[in-house]
N, C-alpha and C. Protein backbone atom coordinates (compact mmCIF):
# COMPACT_ATOMS: atom_id res chain seq x y z
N UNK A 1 31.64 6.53 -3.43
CA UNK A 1 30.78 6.74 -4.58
C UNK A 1 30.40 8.21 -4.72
N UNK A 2 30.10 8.84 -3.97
CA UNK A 2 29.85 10.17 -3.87
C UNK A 2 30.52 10.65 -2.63
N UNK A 3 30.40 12.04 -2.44
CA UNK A 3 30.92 13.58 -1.33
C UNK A 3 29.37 13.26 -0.62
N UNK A 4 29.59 14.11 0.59
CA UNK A 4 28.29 14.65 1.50
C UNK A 4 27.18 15.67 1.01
N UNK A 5 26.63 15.76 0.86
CA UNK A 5 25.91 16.92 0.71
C UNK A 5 24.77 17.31 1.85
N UNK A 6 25.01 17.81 2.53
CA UNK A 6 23.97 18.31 3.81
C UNK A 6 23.50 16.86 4.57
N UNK A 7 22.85 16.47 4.81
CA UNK A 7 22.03 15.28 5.69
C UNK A 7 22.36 14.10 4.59
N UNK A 8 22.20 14.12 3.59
CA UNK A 8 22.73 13.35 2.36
C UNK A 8 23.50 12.97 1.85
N UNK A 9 23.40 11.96 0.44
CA UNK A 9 24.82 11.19 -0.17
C UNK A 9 24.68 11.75 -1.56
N UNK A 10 25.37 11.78 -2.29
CA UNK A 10 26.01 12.01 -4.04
C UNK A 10 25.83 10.94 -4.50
N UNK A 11 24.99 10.19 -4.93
CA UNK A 11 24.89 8.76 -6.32
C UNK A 11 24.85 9.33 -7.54
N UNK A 12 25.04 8.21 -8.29
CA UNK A 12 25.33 8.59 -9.83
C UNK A 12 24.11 7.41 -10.07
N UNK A 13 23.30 7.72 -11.17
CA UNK A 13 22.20 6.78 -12.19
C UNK A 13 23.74 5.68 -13.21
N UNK A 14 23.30 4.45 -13.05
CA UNK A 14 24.14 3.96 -14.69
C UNK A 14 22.88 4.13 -15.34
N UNK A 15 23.89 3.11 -16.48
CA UNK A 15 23.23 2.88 -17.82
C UNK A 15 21.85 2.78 -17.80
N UNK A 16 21.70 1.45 -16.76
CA UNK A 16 20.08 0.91 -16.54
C UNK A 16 19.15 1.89 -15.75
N UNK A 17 19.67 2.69 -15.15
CA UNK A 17 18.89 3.85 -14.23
C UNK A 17 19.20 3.29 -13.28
N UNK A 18 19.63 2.41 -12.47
CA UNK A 18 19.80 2.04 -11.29
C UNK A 18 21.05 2.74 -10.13
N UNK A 19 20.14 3.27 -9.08
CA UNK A 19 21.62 3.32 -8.25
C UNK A 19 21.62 2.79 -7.08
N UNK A 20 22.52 3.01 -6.44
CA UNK A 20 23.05 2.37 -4.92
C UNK A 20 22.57 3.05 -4.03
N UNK A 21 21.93 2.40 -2.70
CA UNK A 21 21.74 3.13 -1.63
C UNK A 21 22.64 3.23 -0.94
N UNK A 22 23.68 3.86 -0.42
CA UNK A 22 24.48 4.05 0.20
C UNK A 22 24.22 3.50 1.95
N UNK A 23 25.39 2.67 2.44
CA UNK A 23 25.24 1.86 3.59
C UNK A 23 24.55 2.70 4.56
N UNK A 24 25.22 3.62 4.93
CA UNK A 24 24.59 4.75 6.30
C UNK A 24 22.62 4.60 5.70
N UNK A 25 22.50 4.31 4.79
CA UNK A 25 20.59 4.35 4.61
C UNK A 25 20.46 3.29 4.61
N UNK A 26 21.01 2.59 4.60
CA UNK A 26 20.08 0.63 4.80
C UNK A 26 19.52 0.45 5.76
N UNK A 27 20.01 0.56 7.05
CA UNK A 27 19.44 0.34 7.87
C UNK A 27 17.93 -0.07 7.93
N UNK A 28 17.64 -1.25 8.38
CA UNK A 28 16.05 -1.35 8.41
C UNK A 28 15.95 -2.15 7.22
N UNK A 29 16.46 -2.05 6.21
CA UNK A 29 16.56 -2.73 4.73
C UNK A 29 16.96 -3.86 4.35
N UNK A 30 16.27 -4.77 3.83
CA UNK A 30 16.91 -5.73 3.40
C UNK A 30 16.85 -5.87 1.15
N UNK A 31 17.56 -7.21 1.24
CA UNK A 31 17.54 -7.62 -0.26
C UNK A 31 15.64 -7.76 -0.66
N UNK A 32 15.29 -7.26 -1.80
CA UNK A 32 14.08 -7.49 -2.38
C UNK A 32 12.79 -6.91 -1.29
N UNK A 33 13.48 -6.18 -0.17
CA UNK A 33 12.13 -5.07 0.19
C UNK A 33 11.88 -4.04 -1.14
N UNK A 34 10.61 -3.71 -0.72
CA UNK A 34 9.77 -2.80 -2.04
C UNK A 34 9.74 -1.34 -0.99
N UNK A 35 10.56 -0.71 -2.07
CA UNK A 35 10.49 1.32 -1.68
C UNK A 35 9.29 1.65 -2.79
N UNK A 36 8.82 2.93 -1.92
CA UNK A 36 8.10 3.90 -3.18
C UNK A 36 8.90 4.80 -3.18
N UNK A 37 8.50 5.35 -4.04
CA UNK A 37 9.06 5.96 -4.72
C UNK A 37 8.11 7.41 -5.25
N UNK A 38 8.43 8.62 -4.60
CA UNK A 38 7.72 9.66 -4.93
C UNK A 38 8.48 10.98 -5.11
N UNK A 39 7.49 11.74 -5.87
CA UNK A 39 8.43 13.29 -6.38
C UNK A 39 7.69 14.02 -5.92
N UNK A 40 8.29 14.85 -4.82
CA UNK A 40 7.64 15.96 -4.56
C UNK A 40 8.81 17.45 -4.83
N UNK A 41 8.06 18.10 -5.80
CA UNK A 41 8.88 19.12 -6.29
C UNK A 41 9.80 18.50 -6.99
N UNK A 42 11.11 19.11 -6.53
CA UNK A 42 12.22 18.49 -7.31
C UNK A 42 13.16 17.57 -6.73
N UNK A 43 12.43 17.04 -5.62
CA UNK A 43 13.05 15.74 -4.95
C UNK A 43 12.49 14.37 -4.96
N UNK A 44 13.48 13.37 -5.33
CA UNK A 44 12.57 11.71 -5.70
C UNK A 44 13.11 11.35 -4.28
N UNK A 45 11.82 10.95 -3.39
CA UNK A 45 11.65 10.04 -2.14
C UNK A 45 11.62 8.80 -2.13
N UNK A 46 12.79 8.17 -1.47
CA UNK A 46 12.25 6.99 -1.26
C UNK A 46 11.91 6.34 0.05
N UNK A 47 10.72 5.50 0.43
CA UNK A 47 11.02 4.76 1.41
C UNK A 47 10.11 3.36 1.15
N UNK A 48 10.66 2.68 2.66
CA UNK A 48 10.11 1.53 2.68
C UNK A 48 8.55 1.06 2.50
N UNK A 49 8.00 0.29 1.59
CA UNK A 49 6.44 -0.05 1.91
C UNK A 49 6.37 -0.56 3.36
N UNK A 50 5.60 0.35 3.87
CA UNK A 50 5.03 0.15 4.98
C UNK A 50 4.01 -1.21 5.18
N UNK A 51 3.35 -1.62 6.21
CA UNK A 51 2.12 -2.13 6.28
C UNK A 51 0.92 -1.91 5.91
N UNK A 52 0.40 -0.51 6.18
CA UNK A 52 -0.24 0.37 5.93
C UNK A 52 -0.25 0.78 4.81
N UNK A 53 0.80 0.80 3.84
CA UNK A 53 0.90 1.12 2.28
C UNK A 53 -0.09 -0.37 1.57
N UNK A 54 0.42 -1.45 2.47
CA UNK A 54 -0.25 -3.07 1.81
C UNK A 54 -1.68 -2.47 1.98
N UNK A 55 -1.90 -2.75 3.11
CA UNK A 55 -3.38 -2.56 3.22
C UNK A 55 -4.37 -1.18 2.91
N UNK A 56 -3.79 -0.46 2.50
CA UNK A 56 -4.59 0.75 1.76
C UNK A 56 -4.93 0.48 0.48
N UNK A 57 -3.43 -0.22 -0.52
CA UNK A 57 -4.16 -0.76 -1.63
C UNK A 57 -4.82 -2.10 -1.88
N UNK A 58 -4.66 -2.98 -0.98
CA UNK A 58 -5.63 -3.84 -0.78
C UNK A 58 -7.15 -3.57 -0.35
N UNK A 59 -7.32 -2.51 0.85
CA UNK A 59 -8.86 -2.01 0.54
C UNK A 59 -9.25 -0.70 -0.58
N UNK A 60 -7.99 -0.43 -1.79
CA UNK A 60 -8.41 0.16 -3.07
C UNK A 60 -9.30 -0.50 -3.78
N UNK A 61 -9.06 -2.01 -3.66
CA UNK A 61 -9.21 -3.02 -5.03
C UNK A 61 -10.84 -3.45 -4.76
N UNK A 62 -11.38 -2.96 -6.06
CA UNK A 62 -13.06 -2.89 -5.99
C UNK A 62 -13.57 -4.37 -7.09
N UNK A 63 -14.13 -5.12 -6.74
CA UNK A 63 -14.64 -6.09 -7.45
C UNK A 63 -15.53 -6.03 -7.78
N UNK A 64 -15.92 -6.24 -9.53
CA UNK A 64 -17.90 -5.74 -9.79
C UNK A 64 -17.82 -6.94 -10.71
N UNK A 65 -19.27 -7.13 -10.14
CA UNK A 65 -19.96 -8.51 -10.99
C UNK A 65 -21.26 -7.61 -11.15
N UNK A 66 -21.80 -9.15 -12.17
CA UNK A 66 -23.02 -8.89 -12.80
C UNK A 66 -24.35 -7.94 -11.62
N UNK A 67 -24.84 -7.78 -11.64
CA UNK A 67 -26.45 -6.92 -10.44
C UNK A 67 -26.66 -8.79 -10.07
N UNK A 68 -26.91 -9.31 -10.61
CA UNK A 68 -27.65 -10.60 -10.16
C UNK A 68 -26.86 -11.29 -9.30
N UNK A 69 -25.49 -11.31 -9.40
CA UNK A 69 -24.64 -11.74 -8.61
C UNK A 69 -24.36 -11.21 -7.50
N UNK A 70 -24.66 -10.14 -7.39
CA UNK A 70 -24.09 -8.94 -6.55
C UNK A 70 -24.73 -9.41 -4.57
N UNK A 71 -25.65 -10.16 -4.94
CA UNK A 71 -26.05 -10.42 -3.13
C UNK A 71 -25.62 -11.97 -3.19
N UNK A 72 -25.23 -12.35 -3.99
CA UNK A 72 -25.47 -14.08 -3.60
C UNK A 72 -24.25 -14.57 -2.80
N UNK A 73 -24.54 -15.30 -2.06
CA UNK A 73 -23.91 -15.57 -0.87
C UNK A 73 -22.66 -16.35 -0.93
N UNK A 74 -22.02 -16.57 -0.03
CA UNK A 74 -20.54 -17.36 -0.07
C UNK A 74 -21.19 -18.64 -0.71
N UNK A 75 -21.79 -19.25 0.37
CA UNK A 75 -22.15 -20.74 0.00
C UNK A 75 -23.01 -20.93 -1.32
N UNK A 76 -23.94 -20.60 -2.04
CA UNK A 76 -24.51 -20.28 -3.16
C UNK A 76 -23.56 -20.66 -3.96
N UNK A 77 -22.64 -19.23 -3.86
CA UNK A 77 -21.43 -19.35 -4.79
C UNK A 77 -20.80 -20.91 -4.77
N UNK A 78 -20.06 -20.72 -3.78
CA UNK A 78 -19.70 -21.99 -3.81
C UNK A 78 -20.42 -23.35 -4.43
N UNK A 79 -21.33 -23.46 -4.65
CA UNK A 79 -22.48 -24.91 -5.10
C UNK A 79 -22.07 -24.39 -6.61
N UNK A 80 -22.51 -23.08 -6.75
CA UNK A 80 -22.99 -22.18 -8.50
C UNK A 80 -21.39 -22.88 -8.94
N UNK A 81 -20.70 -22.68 -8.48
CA UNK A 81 -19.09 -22.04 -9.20
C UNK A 81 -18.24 -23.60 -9.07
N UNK A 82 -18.96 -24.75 -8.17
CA UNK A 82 -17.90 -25.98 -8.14
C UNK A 82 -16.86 -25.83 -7.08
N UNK A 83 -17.11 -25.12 -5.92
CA UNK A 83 -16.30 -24.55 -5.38
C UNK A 83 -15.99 -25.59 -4.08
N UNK A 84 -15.08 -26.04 -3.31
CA UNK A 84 -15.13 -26.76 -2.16
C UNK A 84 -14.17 -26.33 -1.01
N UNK A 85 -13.91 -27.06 -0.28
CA UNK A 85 -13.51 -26.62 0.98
C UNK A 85 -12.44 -27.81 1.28
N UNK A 86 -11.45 -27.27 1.62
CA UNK A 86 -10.02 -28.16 1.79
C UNK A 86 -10.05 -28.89 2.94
C-alpha cells in the first residue's frame, strides 16, 4: 500500500476518508477497539483508548438537578422516583 518513510508507513485516505492501519501497527489491536485521535502540529496521532482515557471522561460528566434535590438521599430518591431494587 505504501513505501517506508522513517519509523513509518505511506497510506492513502479513499473516498470515505478512511484508511488502513498497516499490519506491523496492529499489534495490541483488535476489530471495533476505539483510537483517538489527535493533531499536534502537523501530525494526526493515533492511539488506543486507554483505561484511563474511560475513566477521565467518566469523572468529566457533571450532573445538576434542581437546589432542592441536590442533598436528597439514595433511598428518598428511590421512594420519590418509584425506584426498586432487583
Amino acid at each position: 500500500m505504501g513505501w517506508g518513510v522513517g519509523v513509518g508507513e505511506r497510506v492513502k485516505i479513499d473516498e470515505r476518508w478512511r484508511i488502513v492501519i498497516p499490519s506491523k501497527f496492529r499489534e495490541g489491536l483488535k476489530p471495533r477497539d476505539e483510537l483517538v485521535v489527535e493533531r499536534r502540529g502537523s501530525e494526526i496521532i493515533l492511539r488506543k483508548v486507554s483505561r484511563g482515557d474511560i475513566l477521565r471522561e467518566f469523572n468529566e460528566v457533571k450532573l445538576f438537578v434542581e437546589e432542592k434535590l441536590r442533598y436528597l438521599g439514595a433511598e428518598a430518591g428511590k421512594h420519590r422516583y418509584g425506584g426498586y431494587k432487583e
